[in-house]
Structure formats: structure tokens, C-alpha cells
N, C-alpha and C. Protein backbone atom coordinates (compact mmCIF):
# COMPACT_ATOMS: atom_id res chain seq x y z
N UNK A 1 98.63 -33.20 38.34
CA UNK A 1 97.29 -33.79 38.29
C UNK A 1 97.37 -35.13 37.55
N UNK A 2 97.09 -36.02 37.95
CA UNK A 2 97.10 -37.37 37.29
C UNK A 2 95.68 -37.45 36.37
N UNK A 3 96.02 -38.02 35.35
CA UNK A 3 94.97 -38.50 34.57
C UNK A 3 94.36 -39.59 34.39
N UNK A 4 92.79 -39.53 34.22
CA UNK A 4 91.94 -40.83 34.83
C UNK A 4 92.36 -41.88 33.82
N UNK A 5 92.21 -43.26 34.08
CA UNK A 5 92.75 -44.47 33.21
C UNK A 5 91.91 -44.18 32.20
N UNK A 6 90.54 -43.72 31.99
CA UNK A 6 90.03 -43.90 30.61
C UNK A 6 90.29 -42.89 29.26
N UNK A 7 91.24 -41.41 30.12
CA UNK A 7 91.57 -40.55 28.83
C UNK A 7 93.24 -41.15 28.46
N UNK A 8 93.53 -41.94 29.31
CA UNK A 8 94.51 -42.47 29.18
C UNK A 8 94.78 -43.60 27.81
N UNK A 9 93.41 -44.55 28.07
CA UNK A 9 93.11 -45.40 27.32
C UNK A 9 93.04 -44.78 25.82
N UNK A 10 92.10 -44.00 26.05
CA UNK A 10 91.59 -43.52 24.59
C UNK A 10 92.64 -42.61 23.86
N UNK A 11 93.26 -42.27 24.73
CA UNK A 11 94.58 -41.25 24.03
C UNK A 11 95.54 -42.54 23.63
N UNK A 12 95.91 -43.49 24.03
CA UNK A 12 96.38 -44.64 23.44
C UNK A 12 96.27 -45.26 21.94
N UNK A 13 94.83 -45.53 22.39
CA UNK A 13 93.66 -45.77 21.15
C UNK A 13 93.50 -45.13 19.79
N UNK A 14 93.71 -43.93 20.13
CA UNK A 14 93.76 -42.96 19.29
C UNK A 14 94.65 -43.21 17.94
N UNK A 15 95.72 -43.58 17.79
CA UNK A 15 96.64 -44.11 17.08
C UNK A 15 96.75 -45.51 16.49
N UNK A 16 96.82 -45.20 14.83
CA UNK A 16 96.33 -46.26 14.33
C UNK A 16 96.97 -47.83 14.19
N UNK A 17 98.47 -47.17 14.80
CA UNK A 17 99.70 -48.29 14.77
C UNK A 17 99.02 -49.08 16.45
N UNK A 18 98.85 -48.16 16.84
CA UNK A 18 98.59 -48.66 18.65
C UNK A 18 97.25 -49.77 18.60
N UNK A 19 96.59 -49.11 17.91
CA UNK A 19 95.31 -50.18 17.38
C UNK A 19 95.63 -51.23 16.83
N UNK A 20 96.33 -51.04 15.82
CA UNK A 20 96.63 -52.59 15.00
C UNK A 20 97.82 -53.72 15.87
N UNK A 21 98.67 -52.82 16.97
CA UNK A 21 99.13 -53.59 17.46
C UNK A 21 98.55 -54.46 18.23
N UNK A 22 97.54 -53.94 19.08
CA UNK A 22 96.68 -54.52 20.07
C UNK A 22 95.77 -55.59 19.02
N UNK A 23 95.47 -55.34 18.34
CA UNK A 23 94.77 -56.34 17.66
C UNK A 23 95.20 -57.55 17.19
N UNK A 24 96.93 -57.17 16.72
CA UNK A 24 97.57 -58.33 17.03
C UNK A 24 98.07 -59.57 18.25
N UNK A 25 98.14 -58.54 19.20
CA UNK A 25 98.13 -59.06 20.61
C UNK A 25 96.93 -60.15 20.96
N UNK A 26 95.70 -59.55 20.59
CA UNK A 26 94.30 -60.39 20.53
C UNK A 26 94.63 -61.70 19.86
N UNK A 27 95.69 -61.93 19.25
CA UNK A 27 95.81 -63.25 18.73
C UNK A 27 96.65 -64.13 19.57
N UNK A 28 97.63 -63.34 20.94
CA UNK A 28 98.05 -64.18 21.41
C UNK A 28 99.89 -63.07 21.91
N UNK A 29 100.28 -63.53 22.32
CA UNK A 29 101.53 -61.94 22.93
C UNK A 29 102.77 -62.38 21.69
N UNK A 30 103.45 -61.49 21.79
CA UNK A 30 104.35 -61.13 20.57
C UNK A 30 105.39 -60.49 20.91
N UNK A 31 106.66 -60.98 20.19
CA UNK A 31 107.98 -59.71 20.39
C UNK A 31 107.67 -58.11 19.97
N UNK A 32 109.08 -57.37 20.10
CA UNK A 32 108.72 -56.43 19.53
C UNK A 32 109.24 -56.48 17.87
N UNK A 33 110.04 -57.49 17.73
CA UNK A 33 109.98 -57.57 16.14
C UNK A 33 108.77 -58.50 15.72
N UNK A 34 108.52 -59.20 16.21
CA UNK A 34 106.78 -59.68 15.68
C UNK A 34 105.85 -58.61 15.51
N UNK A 35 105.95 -57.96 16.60
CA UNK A 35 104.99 -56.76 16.19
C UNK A 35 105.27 -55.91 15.25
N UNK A 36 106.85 -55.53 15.05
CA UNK A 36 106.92 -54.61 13.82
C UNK A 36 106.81 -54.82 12.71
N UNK A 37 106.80 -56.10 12.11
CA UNK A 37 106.71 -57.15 10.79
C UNK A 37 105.73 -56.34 9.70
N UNK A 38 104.55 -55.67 10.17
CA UNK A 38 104.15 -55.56 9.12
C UNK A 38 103.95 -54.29 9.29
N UNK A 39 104.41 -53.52 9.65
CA UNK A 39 104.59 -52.05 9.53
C UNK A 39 106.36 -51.59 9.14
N UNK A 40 106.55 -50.69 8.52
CA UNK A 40 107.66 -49.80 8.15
C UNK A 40 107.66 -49.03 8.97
N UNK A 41 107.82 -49.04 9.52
CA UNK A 41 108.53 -48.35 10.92
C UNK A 41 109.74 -49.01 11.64
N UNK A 42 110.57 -47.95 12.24
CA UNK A 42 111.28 -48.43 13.12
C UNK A 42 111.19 -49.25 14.10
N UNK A 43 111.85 -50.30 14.48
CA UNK A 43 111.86 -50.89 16.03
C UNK A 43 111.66 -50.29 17.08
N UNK A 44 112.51 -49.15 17.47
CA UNK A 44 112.26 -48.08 18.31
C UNK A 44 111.06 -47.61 18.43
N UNK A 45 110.70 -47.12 17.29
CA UNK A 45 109.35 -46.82 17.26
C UNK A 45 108.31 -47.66 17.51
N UNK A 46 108.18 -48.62 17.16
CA UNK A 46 107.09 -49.71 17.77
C UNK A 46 107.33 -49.64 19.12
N UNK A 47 108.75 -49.76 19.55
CA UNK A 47 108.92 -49.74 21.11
C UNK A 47 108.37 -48.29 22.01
N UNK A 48 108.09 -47.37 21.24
CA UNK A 48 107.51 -46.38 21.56
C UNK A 48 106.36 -46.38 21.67
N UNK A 49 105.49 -46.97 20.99
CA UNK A 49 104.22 -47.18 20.81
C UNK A 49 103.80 -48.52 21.76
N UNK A 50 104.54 -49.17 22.12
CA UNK A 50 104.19 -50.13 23.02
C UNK A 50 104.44 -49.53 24.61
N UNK A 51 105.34 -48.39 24.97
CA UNK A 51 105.47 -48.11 25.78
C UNK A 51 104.16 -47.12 26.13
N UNK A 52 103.54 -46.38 25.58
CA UNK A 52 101.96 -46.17 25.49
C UNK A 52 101.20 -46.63 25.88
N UNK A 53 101.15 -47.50 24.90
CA UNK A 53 100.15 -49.05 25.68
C UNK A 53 100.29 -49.31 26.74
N UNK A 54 101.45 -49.74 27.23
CA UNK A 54 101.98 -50.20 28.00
C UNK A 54 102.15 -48.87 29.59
N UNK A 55 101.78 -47.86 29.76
CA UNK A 55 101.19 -46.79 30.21
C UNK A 55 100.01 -46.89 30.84
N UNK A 56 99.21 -47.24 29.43
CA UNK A 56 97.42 -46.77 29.56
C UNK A 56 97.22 -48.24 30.29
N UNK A 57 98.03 -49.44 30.80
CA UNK A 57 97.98 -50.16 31.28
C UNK A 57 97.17 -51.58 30.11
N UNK A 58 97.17 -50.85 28.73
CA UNK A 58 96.70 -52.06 27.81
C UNK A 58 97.51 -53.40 27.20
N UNK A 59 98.81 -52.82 27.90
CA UNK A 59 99.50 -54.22 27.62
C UNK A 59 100.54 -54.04 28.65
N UNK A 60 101.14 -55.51 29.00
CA UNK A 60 102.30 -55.91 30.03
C UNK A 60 103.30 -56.88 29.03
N UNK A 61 104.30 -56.35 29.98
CA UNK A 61 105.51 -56.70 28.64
C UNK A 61 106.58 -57.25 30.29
N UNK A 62 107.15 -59.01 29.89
CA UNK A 62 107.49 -59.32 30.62
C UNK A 62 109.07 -59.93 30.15
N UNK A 63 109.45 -60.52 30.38
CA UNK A 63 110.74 -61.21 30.35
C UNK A 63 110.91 -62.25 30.61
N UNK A 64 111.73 -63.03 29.26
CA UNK A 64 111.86 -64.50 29.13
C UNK A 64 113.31 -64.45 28.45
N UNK A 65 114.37 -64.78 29.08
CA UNK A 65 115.56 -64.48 28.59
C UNK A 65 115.72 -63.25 27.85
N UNK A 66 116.19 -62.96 26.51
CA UNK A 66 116.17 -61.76 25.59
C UNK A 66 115.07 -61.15 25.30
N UNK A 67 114.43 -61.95 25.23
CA UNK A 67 112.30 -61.88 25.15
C UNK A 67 112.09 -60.63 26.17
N UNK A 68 110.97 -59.96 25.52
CA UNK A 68 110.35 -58.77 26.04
C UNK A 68 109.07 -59.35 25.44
N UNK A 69 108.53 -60.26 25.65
CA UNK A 69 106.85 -60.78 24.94
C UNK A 69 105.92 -59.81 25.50
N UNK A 70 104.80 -59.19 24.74
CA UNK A 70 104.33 -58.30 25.33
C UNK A 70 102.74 -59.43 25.10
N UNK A 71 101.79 -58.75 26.15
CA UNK A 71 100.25 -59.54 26.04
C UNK A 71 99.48 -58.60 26.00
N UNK A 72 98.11 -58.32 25.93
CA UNK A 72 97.03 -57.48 25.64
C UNK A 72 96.53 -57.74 27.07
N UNK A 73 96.20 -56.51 27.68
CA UNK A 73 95.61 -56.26 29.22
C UNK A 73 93.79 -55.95 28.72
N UNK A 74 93.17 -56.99 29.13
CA UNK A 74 91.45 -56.56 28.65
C UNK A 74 91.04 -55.40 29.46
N UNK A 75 91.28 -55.75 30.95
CA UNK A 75 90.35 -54.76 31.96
C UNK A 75 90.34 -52.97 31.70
N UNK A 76 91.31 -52.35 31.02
CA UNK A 76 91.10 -50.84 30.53
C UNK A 76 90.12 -51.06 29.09
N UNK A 77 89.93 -51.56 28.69
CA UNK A 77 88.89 -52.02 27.67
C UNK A 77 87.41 -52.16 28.18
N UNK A 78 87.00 -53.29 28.92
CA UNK A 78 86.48 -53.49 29.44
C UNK A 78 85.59 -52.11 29.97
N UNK A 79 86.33 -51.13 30.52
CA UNK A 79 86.30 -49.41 31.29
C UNK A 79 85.54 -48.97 30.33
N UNK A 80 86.31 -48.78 28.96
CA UNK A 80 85.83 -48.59 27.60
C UNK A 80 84.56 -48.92 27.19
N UNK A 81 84.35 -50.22 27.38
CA UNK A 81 82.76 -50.65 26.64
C UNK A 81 82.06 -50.85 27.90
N UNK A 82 82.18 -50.20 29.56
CA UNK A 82 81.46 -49.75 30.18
C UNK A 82 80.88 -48.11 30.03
N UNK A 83 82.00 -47.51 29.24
CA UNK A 83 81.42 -45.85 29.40
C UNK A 83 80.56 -45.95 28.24
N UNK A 84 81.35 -46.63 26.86
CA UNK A 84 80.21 -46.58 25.28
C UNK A 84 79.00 -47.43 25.68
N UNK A 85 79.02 -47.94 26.55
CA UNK A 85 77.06 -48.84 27.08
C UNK A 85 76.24 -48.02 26.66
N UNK A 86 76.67 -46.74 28.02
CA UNK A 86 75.67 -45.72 28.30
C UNK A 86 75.18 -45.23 26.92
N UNK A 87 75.74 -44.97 25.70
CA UNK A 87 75.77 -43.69 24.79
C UNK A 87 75.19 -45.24 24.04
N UNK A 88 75.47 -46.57 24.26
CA UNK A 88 74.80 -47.37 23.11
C UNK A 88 73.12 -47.44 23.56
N UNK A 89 73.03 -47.71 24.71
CA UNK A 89 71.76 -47.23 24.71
C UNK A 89 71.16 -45.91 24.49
N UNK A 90 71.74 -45.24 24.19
CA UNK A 90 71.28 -44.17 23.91
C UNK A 90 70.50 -43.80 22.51
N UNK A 91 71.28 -44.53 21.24
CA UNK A 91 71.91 -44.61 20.15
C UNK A 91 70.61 -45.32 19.74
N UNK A 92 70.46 -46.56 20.48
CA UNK A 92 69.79 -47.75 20.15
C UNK A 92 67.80 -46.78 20.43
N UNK A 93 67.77 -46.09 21.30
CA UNK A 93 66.81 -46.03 21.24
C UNK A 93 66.44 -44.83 20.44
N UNK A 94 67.45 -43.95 19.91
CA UNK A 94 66.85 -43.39 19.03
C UNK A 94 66.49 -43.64 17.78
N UNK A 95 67.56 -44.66 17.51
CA UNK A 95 67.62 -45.38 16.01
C UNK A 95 66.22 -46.24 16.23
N UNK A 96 65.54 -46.54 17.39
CA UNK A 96 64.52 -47.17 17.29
C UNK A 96 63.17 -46.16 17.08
N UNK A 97 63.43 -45.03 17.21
CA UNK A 97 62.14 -43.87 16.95
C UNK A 97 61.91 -43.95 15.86
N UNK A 98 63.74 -43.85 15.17
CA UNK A 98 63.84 -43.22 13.66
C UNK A 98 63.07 -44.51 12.77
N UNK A 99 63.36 -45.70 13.26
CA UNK A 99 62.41 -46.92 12.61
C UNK A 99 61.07 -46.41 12.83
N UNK A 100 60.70 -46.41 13.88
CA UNK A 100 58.93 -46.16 14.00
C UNK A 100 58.30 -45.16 13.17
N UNK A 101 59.54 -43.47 13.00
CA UNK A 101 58.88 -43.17 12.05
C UNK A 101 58.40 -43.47 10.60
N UNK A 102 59.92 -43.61 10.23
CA UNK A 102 60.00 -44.38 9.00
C UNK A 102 59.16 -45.50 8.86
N UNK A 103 58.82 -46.44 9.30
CA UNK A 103 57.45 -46.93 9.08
C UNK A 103 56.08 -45.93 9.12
N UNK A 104 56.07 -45.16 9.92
CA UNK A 104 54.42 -44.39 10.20
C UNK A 104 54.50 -43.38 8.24
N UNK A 105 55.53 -42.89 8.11
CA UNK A 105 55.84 -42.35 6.86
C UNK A 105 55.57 -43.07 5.82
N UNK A 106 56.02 -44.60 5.68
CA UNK A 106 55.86 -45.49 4.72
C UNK A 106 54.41 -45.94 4.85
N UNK A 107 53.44 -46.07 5.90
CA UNK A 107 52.28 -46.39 5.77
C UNK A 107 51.40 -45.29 5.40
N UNK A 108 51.63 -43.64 5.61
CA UNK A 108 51.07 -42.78 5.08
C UNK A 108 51.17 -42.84 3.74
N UNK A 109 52.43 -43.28 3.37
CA UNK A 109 52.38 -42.95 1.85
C UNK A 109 51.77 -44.23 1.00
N UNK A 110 51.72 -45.27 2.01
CA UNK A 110 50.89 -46.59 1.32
C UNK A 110 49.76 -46.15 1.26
N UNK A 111 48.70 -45.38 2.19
CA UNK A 111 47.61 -45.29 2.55
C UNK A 111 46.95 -43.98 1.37
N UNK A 112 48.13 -43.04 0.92
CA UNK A 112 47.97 -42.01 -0.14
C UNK A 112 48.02 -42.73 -0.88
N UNK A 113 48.98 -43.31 -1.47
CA UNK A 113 48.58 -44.60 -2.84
C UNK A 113 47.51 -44.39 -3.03
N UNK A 114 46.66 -45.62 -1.84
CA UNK A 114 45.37 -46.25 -2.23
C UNK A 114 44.55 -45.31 -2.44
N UNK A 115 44.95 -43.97 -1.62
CA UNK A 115 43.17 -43.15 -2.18
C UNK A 115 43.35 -42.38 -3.61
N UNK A 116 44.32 -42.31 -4.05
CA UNK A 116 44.50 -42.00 -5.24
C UNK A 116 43.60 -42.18 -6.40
């Protein structure tokens, strides 16, 4: 059974080295010893973690002589902040009730004040 690109993504995501790598990527593509620089970890291991990425289709890793430069792929992202839309509108309009009450609450209790 193949698995859809977005549990793919997020099982990627999930990991906090996989995150910070990509975030480095956002600045522009990188070796795999650029990328390991500021983590203690193995080489291998970064190369493990890029091969992940590199899976969930969030990064492409190409060749330039010895170079393996890897770049940040947006469009499985993109997937991402198409599925969290739905749930932000969702979010947004409840957090907008929770304002309305919280005002109707704060004017009851202005309004008890005054008859005090």
C-alpha cells in the first residue's frame, strides 16, 4: 500500500533535526557537512535524515562534482498549509466566539459594577 505524500510529509516533519535542517535549506541549499555543522551528530546520520526528506519529496539533492548540494522542495509544504487552512479556519472562528464572549462577560460585569 503506498502512502499518501502528506503522512509522508508530516512523518518527516516530525523530527526535530529534519526541521532544523529544512530551515536551514530556507536560507539557500547546503552540503551535507554544512548541514551537519551545528548539530553533534554523525555525517551519516544527517545523511539519513536527509534521505527522509529527501523521500517525503522535501528536498532534492543534486550533483556538482563531489557536491551532493541539497535544496528545500516548497510544493509538499505548500499540501501542508493547504490541509492546516481548513482547521485554521476553524480555530479562527472559534477563537472569535471566545472574544465575543469574553467581551459580553466583561460588559456584564461592568454593568454589575455600576448598579452596585
Amino acid at each position: 500500500m503506498a502512502t499518501d505524500t502528506l503522512s509522508l510529509t508530516f512523518a518527516a516533519l516530525a523530527d526535530p533535526t529534519r526541521r532544523a535542517i529544512l530551515a536551514r535549506l530556507a536560507e539557500g541549499e547546503a552540503t551535507v557537512s554544512e548541514l551537519a555543522e551545528p548539530f553533534a551528530i554523525s555525517l551519516p546520520a544527517i545523511s539519513k535524515h536527509l534521505k527522509v526528506l529527501e523521500q517525503a519529496g522535501l528536498i532534492t539533492r543534486g550533483r556538482a562534482a563531489q557536491w551532493r548540494p541539497s535544496r528545500i522542495e516548497v510544493s509538499p509544504l505548500k499540501e501542508v498549509d493547504a490541509w492546516l487552512a481548513q482547521y485554521r479556519h476553524l480555530w479562527e472562528a472559534r477563537l472569535d466566539r471566545l472574544d465575543d464572549y469574553l467581551k459580553e462577560l466583561q460588559a456584564k460585569e461592568h454593568t454589575d459594577d455600576l448598579t452596585e
